[in-house]
N, C-alpha and C. Protein backbone atom coordinates (compact mmCIF):
# COMPACT_ATOMS: atom_id res chain seq x y z
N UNK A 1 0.85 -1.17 0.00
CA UNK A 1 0.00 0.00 0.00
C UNK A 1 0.90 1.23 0.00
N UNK A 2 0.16 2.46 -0.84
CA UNK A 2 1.38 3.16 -0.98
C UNK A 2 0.41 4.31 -0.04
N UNK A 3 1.53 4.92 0.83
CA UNK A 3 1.15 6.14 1.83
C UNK A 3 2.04 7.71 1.23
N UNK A 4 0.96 8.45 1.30
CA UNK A 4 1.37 9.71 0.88
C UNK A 4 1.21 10.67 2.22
N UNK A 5 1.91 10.82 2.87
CA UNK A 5 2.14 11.71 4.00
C UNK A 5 2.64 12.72 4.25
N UNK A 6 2.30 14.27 4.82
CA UNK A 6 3.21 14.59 4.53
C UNK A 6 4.42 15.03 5.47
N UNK A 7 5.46 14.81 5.88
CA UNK A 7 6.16 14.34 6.75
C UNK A 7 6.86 15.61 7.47
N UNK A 8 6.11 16.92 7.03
CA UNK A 8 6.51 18.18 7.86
C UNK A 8 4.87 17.61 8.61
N UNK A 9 3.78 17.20 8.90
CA UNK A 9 2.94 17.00 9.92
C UNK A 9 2.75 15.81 10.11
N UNK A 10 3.92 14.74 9.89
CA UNK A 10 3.85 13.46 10.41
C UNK A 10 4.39 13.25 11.50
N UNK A 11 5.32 14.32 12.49
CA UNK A 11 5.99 14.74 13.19
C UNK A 11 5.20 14.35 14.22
N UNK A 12 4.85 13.95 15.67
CA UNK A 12 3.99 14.17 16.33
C UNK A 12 3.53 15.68 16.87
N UNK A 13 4.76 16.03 17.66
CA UNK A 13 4.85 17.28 17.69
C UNK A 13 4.00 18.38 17.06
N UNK A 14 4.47 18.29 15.46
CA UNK A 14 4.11 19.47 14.86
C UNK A 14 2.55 18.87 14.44
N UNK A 15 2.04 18.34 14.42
CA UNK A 15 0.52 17.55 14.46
C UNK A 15 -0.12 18.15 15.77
N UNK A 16 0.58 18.03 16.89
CA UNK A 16 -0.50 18.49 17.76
C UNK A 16 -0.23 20.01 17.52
N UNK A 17 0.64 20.82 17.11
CA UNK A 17 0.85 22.42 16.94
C UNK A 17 -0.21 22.20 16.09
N UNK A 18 -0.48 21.89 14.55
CA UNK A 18 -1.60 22.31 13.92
C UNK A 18 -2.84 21.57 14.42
N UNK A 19 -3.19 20.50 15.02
CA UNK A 19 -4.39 20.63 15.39
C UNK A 19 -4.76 21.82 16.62
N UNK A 20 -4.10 21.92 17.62
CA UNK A 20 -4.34 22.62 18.33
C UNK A 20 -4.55 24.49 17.62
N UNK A 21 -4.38 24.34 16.69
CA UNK A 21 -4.66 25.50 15.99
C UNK A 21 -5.85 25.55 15.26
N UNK A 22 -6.24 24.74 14.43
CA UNK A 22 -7.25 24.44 13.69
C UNK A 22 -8.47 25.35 14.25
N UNK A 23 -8.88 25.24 15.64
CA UNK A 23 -10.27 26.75 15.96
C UNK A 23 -10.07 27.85 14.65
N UNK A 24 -8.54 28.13 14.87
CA UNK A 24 -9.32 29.42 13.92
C UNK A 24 -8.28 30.34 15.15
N UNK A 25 -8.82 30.73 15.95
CA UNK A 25 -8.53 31.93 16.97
C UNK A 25 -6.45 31.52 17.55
N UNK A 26 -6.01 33.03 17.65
CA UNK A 26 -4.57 32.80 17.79
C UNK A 26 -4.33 32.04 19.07
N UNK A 27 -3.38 31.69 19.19
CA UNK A 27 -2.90 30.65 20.57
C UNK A 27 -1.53 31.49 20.61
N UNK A 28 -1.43 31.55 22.06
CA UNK A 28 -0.10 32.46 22.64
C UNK A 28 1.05 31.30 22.77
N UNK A 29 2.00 31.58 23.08
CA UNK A 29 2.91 30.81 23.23
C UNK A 29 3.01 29.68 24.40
N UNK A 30 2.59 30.68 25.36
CA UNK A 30 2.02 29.84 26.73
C UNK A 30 0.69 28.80 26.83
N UNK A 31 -0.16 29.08 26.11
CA UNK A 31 -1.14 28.08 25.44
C UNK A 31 -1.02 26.88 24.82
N UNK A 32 0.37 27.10 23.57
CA UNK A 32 0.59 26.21 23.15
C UNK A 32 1.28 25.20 23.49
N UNK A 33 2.17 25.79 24.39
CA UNK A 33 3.03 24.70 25.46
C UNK A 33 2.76 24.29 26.19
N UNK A 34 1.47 24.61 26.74
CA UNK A 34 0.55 23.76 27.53
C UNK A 34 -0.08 23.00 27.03
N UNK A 35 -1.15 23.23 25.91
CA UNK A 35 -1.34 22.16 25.05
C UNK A 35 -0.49 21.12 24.41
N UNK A 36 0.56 21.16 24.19
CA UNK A 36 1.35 20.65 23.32
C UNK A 36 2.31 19.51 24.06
N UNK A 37 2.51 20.09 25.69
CA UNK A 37 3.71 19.49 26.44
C UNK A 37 4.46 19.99 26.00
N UNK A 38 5.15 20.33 25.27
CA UNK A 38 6.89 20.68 24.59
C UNK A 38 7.58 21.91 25.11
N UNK A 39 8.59 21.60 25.83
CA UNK A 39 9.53 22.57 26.35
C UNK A 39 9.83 23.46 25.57
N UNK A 40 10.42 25.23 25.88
CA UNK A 40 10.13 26.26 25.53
C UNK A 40 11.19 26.02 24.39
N UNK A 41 12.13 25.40 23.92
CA UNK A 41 13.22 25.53 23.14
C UNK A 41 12.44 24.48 21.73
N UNK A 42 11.33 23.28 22.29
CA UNK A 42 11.43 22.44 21.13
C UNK A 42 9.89 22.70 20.33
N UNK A 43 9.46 23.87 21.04
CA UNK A 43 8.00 24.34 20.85
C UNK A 43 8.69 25.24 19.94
N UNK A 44 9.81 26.35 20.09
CA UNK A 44 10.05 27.27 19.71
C UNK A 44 10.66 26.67 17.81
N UNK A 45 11.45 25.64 18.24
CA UNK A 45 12.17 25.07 16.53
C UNK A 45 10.73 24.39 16.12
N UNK A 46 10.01 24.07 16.35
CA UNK A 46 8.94 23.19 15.71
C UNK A 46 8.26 24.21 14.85
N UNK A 47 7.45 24.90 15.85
CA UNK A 47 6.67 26.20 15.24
C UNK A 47 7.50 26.93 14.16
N UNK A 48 8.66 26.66 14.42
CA UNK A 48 9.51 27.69 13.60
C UNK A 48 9.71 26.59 12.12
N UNK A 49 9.54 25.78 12.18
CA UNK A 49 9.53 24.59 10.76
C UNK A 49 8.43 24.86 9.90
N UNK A 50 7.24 24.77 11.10
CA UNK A 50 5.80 25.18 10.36
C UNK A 50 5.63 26.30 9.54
N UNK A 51 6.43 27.48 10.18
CA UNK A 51 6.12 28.77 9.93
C UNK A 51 7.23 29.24 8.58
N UNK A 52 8.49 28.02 8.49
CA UNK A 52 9.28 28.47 7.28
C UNK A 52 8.31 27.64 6.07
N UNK A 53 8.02 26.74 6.51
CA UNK A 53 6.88 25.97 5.08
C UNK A 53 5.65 26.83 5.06
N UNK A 54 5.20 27.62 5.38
CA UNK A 54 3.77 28.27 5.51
C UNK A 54 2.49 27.84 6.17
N UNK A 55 2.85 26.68 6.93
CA UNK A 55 1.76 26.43 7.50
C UNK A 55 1.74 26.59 8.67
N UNK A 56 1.84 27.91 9.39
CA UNK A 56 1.41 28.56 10.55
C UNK A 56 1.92 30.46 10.21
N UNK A 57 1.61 30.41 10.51
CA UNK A 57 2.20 32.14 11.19
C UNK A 57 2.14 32.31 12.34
N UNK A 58 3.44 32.97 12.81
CA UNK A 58 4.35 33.73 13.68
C UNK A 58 3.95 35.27 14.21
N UNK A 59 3.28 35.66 14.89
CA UNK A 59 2.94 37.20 15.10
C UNK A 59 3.63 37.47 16.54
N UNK A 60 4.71 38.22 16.59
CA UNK A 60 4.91 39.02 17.69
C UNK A 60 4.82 39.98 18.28
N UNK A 61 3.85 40.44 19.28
CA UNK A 61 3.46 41.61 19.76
C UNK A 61 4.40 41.88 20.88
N UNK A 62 4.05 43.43 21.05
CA UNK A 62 4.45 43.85 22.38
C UNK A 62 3.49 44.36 23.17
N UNK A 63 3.21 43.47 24.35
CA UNK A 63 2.56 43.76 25.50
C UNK A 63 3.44 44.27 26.59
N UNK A 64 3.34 45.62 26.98
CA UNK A 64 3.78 46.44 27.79
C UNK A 64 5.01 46.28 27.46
N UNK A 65 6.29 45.75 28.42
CA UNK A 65 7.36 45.84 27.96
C UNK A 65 7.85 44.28 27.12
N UNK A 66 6.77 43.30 27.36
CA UNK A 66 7.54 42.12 26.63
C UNK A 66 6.92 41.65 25.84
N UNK A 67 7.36 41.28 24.78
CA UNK A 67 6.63 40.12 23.54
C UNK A 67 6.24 39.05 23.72
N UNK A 68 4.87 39.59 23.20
CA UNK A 68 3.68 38.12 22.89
C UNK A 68 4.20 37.79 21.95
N UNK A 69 3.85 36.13 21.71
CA UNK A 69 4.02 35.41 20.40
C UNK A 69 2.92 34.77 20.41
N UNK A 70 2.50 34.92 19.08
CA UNK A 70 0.95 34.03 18.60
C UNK A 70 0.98 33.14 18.18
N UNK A 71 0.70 32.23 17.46
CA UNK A 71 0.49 31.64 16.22
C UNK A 71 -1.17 31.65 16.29
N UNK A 72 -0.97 31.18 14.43
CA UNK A 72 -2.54 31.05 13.81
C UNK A 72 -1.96 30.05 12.95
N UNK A 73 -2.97 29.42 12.59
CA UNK A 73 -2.40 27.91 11.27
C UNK A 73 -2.99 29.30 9.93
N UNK A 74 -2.21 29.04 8.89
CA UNK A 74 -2.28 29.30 7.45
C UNK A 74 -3.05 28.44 7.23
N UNK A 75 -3.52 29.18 5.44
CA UNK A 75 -4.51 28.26 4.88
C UNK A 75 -3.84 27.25 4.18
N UNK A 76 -2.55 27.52 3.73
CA UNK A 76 -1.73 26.16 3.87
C UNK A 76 -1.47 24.97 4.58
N UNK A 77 -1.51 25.53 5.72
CA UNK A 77 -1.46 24.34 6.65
C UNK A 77 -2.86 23.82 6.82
N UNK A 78 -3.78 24.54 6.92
CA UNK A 78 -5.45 24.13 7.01
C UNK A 78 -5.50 22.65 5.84
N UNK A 79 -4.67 23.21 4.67
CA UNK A 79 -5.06 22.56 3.54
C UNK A 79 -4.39 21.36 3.85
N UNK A 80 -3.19 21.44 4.06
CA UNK A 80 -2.00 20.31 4.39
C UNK A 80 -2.67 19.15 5.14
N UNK A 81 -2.96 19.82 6.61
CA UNK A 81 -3.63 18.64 7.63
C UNK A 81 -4.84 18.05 7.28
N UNK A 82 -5.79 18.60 6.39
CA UNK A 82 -7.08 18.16 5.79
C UNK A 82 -6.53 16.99 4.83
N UNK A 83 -5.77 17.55 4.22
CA UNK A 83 -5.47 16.44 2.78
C UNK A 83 -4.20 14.99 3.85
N UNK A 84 -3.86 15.62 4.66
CA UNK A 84 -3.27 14.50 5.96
C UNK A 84 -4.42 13.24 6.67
N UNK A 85 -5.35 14.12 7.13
CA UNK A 85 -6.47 13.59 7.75
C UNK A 85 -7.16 12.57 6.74
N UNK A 86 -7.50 12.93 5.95
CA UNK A 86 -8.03 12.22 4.78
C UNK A 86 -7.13 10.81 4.07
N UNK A 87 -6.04 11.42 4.20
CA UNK A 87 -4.83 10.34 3.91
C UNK A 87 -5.17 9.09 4.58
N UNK A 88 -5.09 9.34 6.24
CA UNK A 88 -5.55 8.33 7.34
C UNK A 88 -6.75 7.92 6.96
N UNK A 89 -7.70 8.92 6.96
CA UNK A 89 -9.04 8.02 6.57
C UNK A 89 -9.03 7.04 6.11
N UNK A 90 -8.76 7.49 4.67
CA UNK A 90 -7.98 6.34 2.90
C UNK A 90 -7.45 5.19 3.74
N UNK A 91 -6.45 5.02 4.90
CA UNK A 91 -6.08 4.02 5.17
C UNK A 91 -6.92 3.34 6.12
N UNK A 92 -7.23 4.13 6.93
CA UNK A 92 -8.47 3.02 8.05
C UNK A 92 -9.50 2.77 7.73
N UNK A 93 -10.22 3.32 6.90
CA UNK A 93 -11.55 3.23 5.80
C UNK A 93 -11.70 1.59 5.51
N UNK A 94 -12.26 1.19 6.65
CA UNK A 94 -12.85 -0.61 6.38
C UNK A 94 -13.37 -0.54 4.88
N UNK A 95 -14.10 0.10 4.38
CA UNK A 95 -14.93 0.24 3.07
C UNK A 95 -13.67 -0.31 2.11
N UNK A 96 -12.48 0.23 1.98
CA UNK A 96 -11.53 0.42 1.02
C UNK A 96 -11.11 -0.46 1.23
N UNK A 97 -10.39 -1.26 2.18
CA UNK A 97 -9.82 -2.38 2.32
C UNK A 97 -10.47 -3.49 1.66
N UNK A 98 -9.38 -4.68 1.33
CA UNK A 98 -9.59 -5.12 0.27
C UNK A 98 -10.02 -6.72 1.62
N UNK A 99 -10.92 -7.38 1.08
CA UNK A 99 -11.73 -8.57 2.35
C UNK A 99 -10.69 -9.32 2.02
N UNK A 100 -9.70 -10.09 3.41
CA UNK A 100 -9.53 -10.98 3.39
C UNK A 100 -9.53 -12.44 3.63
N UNK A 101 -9.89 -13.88 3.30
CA UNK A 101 -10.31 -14.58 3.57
C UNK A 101 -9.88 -14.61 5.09
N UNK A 102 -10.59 -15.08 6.40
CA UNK A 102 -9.62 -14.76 7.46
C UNK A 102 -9.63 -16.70 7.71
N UNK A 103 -7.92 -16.69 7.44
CA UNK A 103 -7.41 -17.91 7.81
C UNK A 103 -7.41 -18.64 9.57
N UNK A 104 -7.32 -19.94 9.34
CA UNK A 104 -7.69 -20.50 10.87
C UNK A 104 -6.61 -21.34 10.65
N UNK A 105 -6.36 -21.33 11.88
CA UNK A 105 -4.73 -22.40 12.16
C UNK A 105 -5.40 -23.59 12.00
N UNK A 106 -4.69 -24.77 10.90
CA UNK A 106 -4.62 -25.84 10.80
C UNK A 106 -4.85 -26.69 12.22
N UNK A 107 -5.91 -27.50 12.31
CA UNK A 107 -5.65 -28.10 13.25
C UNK A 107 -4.51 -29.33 13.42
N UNK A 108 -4.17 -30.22 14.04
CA UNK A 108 -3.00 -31.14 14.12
C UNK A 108 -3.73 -32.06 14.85
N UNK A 109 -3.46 -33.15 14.79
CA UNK A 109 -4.12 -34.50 15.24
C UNK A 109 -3.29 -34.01 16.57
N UNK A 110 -4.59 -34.49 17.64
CA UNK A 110 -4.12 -34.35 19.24
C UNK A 110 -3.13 -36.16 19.23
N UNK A 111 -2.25 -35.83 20.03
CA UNK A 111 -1.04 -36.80 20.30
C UNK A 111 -1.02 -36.69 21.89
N UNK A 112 -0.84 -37.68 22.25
CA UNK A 112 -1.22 -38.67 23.44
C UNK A 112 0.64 -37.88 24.10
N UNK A 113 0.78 -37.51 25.06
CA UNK A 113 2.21 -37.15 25.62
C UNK A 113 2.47 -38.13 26.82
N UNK A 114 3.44 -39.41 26.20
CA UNK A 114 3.80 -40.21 27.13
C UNK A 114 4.99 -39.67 28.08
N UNK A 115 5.43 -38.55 27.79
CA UNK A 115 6.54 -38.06 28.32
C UNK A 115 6.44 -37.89 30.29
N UNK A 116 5.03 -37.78 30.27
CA UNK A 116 4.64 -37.63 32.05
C UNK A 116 3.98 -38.77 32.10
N UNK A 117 4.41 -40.17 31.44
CA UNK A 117 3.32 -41.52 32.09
C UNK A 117 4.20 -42.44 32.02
N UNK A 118 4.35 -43.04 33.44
CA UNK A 118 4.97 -44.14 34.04
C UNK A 118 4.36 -45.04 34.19
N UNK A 119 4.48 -46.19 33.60
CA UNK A 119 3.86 -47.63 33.69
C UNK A 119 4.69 -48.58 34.64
């Protein structure tokens, strides 16, 4: 079976960054690392993979004296994880799968074990 994946969101990681985006509404940095589990250094290169392929954006604000960081998923990435999701479908999709006869172990003539009988 041939799998078409695409392997910037086969990542686990970067799978839960774009689902956890998918609402629609921005997620702060602190949001996402809560959602996500991922320590501040491997949240920071992940997002930053997404965001050089186009499927997220990067917005940094300044709140009072320090920077917010957002993200939002692109419609790239919207498109990416849809045509991902669907991929999986294609594969777990009982419908598509092809029936296979389901085989049964041969039985074997039962044999008498003199190995524990003392005469």
């Amino acid at each position: 079976m041939n799998f078409n994946f695409d392997e910037m969101i086969s990542a686990p990681c970067r799978l839960g960054i774009l689902a956890t985006l998918v609402p629609g509404a921005p997620v702060s940095f602190t949001e996402m690392k809560t959602a996500t589990s991922l320590s501040d250094g491997n949240l920071h290169v992940q997002t930053r993979k997404l965001a050089d392929v186009g499927y997220i954006k990067i917005n940094k604000v300044m709140k009072g004296r320090r920077t917010l960081t957002e993200f939002r998923i692109a419609e790239l990435g919207r498109e990416r994880l849809r045509l991902y999701v669907m991929e999986l479908q294609r594969i777990l999709s009982p419908e598509k799968k092809t029936k296979q006869a389901v085989k049964r172990p041969t039985q074997r003539p039962i044999r008498r074990d003199d190995s524990a009988v003392w005469t």
